[in-house]
N, C-alpha and C. Protein backbone atom coordinates (compact mmCIF):
# COMPACT_ATOMS: atom_id res chain seq x y z
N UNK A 1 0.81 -1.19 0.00
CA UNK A 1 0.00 0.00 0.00
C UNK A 1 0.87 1.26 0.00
N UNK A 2 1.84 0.98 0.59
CA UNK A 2 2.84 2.41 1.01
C UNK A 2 3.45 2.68 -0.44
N UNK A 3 3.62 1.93 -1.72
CA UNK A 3 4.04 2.06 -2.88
C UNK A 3 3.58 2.76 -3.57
N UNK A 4 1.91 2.80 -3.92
CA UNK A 4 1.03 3.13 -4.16
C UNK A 4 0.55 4.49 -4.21
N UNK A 5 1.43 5.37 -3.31
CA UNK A 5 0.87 6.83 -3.35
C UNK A 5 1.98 7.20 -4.04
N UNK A 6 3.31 6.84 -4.04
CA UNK A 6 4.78 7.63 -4.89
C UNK A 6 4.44 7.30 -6.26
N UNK A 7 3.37 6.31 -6.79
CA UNK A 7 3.28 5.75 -8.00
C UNK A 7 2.51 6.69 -8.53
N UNK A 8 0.96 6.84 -7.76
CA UNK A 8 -0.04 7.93 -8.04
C UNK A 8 0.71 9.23 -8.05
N UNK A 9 1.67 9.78 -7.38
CA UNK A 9 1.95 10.99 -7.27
C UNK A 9 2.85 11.26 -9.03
N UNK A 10 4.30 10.65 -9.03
CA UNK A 10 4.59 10.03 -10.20
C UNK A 10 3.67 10.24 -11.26
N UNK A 11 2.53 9.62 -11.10
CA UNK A 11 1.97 10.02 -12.66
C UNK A 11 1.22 11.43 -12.82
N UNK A 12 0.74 11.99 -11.52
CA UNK A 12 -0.02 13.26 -11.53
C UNK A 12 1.16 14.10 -12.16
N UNK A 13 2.28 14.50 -11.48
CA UNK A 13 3.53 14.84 -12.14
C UNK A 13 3.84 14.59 -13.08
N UNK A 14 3.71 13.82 -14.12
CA UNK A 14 4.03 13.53 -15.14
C UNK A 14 2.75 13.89 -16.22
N UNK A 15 1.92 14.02 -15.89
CA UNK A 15 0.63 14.35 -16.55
C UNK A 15 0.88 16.41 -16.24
N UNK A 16 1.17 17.07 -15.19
CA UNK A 16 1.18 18.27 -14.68
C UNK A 16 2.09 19.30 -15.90
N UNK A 17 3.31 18.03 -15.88
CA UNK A 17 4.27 18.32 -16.76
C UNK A 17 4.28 18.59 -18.15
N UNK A 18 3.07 17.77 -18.74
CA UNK A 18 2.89 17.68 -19.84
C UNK A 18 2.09 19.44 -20.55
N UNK A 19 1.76 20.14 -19.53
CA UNK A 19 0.89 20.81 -19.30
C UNK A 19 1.44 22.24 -20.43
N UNK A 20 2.64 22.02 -20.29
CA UNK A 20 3.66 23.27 -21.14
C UNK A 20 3.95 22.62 -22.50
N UNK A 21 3.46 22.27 -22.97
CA UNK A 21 3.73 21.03 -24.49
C UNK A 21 2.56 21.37 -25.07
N UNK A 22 2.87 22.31 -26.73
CA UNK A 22 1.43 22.47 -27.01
C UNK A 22 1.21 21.74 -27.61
N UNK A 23 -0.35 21.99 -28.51
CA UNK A 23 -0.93 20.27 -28.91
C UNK A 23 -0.25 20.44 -30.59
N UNK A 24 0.45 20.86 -30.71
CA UNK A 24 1.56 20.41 -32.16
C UNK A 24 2.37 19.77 -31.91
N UNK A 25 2.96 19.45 -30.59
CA UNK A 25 4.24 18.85 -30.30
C UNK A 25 3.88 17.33 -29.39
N UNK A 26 3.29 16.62 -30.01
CA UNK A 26 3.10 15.36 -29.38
C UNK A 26 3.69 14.61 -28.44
N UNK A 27 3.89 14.03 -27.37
CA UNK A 27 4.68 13.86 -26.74
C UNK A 27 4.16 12.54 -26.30
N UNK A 28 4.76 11.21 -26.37
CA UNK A 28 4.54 9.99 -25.69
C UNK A 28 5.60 9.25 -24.87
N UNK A 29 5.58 8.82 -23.64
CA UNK A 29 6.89 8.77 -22.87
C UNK A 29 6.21 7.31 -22.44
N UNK A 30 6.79 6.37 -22.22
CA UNK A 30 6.51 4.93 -20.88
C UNK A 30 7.66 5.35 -20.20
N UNK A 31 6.98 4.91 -19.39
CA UNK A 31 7.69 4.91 -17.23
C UNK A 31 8.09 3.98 -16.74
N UNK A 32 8.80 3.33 -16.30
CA UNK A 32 8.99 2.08 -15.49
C UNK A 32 9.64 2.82 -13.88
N UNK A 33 8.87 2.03 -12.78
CA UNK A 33 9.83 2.07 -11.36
C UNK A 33 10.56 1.06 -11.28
N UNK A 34 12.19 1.51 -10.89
CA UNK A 34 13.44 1.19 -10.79
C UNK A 34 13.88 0.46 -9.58
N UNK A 35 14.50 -0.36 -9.32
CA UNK A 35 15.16 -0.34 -7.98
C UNK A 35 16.23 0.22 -7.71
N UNK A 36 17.04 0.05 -8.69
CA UNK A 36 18.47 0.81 -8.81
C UNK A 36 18.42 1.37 -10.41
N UNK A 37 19.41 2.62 -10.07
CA UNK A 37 19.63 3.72 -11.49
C UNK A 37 20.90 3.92 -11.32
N UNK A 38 21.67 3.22 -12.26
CA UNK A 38 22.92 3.70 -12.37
C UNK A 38 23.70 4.64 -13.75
N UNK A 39 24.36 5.67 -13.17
CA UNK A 39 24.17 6.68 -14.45
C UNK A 39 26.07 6.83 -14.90
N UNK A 40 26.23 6.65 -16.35
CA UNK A 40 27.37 6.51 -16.58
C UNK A 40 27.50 8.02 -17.76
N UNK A 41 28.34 8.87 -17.36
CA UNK A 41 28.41 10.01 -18.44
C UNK A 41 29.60 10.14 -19.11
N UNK A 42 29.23 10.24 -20.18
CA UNK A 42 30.35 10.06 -21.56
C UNK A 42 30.91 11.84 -21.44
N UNK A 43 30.30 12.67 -20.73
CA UNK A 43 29.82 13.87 -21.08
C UNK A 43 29.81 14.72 -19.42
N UNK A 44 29.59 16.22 -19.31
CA UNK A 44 28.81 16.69 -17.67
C UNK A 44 27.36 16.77 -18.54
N UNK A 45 26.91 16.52 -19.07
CA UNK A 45 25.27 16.76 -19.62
C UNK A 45 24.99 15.48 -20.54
N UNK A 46 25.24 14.46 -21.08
CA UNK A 46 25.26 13.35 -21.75
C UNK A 46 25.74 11.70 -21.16
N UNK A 47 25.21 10.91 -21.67
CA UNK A 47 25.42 9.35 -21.05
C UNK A 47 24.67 8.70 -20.99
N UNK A 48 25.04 7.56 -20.23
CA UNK A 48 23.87 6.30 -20.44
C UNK A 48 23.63 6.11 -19.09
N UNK A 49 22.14 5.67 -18.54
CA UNK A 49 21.45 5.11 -17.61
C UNK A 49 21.44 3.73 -17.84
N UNK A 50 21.59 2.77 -16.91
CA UNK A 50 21.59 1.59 -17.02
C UNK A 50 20.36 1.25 -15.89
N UNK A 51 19.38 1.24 -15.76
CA UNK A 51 18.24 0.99 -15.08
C UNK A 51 17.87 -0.54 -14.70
N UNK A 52 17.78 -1.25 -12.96
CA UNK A 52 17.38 -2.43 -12.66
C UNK A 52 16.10 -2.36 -12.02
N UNK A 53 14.78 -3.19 -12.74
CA UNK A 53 13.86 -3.28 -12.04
C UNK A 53 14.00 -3.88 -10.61
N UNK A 54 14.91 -5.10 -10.75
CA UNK A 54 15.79 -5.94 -9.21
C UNK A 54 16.44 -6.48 -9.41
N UNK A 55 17.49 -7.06 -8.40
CA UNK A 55 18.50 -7.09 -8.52
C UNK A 55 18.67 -8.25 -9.22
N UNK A 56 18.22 -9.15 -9.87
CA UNK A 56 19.15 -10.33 -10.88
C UNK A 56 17.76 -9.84 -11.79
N UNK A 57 17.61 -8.73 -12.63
CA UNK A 57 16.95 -8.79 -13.59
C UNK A 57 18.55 -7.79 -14.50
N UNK A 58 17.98 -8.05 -16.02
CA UNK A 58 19.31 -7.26 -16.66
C UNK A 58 18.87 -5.54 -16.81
N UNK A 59 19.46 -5.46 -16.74
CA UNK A 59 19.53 -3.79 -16.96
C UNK A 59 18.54 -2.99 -18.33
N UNK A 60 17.92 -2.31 -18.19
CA UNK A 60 17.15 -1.27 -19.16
C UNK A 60 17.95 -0.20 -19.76
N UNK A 61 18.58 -0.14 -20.86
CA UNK A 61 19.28 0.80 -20.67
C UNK A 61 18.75 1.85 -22.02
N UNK A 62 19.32 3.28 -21.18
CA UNK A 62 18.88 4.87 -22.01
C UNK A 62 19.73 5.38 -22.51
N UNK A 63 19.82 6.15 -23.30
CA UNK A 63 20.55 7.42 -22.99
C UNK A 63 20.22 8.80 -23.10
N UNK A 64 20.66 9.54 -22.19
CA UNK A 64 20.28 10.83 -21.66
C UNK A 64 21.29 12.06 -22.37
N UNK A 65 20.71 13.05 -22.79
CA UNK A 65 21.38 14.26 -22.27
C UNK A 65 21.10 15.36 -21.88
N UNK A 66 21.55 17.12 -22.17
CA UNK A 66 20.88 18.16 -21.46
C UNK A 66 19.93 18.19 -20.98
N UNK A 67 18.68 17.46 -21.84
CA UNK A 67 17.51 17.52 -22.13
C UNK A 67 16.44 16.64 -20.73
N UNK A 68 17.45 16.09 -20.24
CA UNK A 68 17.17 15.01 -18.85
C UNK A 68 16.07 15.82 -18.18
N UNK A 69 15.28 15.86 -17.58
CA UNK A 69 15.10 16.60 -16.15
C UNK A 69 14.51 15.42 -15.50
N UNK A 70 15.25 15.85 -14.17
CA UNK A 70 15.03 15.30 -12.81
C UNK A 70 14.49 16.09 -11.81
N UNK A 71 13.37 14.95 -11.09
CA UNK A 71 12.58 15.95 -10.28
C UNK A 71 12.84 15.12 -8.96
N UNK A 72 12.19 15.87 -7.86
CA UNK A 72 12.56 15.56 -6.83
C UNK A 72 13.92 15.24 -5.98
N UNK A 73 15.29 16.20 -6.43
CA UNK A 73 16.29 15.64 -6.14
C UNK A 73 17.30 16.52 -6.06
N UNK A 74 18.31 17.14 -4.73
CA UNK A 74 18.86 17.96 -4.81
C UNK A 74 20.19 18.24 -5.88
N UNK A 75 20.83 19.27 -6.27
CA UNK A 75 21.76 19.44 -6.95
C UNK A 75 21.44 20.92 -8.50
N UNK A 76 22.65 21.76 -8.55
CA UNK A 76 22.39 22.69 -8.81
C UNK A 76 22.27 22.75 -10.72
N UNK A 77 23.40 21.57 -11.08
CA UNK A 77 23.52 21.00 -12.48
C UNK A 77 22.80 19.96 -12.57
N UNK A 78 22.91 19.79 -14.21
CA UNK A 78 22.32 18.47 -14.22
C UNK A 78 23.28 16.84 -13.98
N UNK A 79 24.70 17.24 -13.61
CA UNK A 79 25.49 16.45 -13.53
C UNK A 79 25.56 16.76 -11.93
N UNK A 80 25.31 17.32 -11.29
CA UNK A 80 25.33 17.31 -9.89
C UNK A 80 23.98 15.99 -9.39
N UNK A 81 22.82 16.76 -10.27
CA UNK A 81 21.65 16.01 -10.06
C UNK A 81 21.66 14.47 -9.80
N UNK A 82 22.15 14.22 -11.38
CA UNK A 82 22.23 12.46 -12.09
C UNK A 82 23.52 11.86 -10.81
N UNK A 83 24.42 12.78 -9.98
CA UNK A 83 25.08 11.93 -8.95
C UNK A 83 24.57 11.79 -7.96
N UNK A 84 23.42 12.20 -7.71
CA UNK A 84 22.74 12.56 -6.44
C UNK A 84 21.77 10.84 -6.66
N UNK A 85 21.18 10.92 -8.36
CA UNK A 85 20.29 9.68 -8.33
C UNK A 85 21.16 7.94 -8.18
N UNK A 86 22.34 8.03 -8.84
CA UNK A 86 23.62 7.14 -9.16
C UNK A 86 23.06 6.29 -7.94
N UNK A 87 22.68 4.89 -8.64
CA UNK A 87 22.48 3.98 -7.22
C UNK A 87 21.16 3.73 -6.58
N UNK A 88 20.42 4.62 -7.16
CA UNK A 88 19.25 4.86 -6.03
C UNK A 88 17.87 4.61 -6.65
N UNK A 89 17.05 4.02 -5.87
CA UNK A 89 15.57 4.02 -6.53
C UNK A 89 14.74 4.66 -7.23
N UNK A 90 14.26 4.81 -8.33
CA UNK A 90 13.17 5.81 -9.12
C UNK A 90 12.87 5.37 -10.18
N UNK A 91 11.82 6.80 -10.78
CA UNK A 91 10.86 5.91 -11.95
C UNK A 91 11.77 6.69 -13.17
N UNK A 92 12.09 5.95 -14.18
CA UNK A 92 12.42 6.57 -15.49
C UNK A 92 11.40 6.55 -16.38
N UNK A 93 11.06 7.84 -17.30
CA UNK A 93 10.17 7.82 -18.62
C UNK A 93 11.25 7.84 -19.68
N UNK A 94 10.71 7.35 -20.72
CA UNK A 94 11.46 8.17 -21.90
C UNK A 94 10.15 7.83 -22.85
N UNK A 95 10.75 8.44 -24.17
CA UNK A 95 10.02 8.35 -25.46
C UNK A 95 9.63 7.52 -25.83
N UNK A 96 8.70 7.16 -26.02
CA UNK A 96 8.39 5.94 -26.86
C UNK A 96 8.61 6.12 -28.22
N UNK A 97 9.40 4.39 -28.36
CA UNK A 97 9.88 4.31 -29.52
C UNK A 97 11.27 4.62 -29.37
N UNK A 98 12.10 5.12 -28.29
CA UNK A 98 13.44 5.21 -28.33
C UNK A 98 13.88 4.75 -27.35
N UNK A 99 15.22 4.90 -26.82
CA UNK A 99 15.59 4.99 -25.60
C UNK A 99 16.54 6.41 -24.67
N UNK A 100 15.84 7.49 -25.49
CA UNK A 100 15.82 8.90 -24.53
C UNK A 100 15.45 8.99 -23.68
N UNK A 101 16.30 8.99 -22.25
CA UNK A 101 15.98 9.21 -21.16
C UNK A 101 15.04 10.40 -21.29
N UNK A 102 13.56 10.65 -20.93
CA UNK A 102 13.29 11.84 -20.56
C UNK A 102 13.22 12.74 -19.32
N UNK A 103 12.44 11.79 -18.56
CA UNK A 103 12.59 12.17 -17.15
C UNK A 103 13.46 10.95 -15.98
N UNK A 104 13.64 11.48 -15.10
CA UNK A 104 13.81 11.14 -13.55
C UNK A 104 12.85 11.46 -12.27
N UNK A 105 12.14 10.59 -11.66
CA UNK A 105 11.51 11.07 -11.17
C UNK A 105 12.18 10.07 -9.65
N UNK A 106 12.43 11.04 -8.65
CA UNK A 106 13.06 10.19 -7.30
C UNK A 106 12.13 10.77 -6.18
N UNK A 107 11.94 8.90 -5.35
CA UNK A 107 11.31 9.40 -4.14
C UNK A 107 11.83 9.04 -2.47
């Protein structure tokens, strides 16, 4: 039950978000919650997410750049941010149809 409200919240946020996207610019993202997010940067604004639903499942993997945003999570860059998530539980969206990280969402 205690899962259940970060999931609901998660999508209100993600629906809130959508809110600045006008209707010319289509936008379709899937979400998955993570157990672990591990973030590898080729780049300070670019790289790959390697995402585990648990621990002996294989990895999901993205790649991200400028364009990332992360919510819920201290740090002043976006490479401050993505070290803050490195390791840690949350939901990733990206595009459907690719594997562009779009969002981070940590709870």
């Amino acid at each position: 039950m205690n899962s259940v409200l970060p999931r609901i919240l998660i999508g209100l946020a993600v629906l809130i978000s959508f809110h600045g996207i006008s209707a010319d610019e289509p936008v379709a993202e899937d979400a998955i919650e993570f157990e672990r997010i591990d973030v590898l940067f080729s780049t300070d604004t670019a790289g790959i997410i390697e995402a585990y639903q648990c621990r002996s499942c294989p990895a999901k993997v993205f790649q991200f750049d400028a364009q990332l945003v992360v919510h819920n999570i201290e740090g002043a860059t976006l490479f401050e941010q993505l070290q803050n998530v490195d390791g840690k539980a949350g939901t990733v969206t990206w595009l459907q149809g690719t594997t562009r990280a779009a969002r981070i969402f940590m709870y």
